[in-house]
C-alpha atoms as a PDB file:
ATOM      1  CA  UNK A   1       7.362 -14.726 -18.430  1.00  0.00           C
ATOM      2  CA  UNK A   2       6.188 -12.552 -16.134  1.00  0.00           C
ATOM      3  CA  UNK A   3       3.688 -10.009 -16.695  1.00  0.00           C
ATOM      4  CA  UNK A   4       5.163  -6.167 -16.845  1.00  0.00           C
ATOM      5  CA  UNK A   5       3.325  -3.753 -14.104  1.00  0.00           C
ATOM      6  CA  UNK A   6       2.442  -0.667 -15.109  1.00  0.00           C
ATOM      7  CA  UNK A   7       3.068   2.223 -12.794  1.00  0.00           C
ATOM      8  CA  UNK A   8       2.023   6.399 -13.478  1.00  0.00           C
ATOM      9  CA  UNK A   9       5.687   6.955 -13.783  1.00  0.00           C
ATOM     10  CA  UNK A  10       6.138   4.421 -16.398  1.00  0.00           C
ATOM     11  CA  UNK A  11       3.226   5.629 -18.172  1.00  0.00           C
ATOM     12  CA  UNK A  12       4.493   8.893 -17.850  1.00  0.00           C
ATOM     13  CA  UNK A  13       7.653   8.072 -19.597  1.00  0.00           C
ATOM     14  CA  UNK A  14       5.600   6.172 -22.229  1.00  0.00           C
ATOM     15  CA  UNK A  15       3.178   9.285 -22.856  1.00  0.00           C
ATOM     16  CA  UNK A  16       6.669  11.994 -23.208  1.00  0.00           C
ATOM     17  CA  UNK A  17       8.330   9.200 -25.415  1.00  0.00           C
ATOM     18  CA  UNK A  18       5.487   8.933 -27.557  1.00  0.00           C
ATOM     19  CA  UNK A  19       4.960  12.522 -27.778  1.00  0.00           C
ATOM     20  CA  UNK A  20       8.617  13.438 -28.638  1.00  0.00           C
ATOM     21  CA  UNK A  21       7.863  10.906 -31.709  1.00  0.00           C
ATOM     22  CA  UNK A  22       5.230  12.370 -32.942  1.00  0.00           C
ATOM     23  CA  UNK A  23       6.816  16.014 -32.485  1.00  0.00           C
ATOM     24  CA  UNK A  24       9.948  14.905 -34.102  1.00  0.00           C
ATOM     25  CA  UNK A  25       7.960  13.289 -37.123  1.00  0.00           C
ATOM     26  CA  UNK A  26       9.357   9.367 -36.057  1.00  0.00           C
ATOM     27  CA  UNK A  27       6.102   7.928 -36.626  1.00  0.00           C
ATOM     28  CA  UNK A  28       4.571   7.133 -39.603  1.00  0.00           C
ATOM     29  CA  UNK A  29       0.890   7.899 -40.191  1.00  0.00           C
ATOM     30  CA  UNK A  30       0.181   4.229 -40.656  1.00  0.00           C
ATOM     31  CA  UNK A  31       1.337   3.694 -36.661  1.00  0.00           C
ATOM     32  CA  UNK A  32       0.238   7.140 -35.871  1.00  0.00           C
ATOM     33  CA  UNK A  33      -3.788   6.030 -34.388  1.00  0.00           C
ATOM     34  CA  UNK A  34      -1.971   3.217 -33.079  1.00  0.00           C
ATOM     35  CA  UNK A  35       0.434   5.963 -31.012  1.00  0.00           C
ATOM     36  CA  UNK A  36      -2.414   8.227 -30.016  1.00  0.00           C
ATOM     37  CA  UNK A  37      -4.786   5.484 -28.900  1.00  0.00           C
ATOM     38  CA  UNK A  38      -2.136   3.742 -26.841  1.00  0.00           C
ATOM     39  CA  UNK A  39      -1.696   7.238 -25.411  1.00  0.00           C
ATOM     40  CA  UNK A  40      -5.290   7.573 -24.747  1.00  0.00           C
ATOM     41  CA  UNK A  41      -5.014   4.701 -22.404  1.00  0.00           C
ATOM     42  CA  UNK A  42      -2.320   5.324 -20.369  1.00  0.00           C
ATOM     43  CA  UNK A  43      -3.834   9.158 -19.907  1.00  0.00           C
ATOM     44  CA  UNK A  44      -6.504   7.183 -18.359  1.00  0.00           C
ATOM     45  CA  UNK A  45      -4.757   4.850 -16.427  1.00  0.00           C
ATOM     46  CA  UNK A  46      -2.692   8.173 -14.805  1.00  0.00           C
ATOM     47  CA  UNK A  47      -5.996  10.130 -14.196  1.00  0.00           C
ATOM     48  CA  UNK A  48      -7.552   6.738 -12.458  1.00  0.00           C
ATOM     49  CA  UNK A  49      -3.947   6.349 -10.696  1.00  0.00           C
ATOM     50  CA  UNK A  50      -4.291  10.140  -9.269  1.00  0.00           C
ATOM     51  CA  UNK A  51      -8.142   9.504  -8.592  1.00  0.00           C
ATOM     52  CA  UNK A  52      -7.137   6.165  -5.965  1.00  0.00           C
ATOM     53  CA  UNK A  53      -4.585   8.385  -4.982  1.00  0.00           C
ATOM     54  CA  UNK A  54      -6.025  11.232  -3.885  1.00  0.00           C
ATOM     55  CA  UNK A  55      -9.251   8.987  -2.304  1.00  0.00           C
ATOM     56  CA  UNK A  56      -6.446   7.099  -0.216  1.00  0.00           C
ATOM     57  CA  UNK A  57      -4.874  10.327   1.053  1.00  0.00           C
ATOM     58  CA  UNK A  58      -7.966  11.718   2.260  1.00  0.00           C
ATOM     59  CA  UNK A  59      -9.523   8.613   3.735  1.00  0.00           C
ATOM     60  CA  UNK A  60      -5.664   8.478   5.750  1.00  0.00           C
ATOM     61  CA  UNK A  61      -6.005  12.182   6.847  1.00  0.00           C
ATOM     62  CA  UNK A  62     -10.022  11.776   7.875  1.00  0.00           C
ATOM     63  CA  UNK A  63      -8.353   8.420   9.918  1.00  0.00           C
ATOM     64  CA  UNK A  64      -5.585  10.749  11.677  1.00  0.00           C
ATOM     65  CA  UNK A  65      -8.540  13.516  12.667  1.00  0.00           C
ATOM     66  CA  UNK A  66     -10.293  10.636  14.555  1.00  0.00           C
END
């Protein structure tokens, strides 16, 4: 089976859907470290994802000045 890639905008989703269950009281507290951990990562994963992002942009604009 293949192997699912994760992009920021899927993350994204995953962080508001995760959010709106723990806003609307869906979780349980057993899941609930489970929930915020998972969310942990992908905030890290989006912040990394801007990071590359942002480093690629500005090495393409200092390769346009040239």
């Amino acid at each position: 089976m293949a192997k699912k890639v994760l992009t920021y905008k899927k993350a994204i989703d995953e962080i508001e859907n995760i959010l709106s269950e723990i806003e609307n009281n869906d979780i349980d507290i057993d899941t609930m470290s489970k929930k915020v951990s998972r969310v942990s990562e992908l905030l890290n994963f989006c912040k990394s994802k801007l990071t590359e992002t942002e480093e690629e942009v500005e090495r393409i604009f200092k390769e346009i000045d040239n």
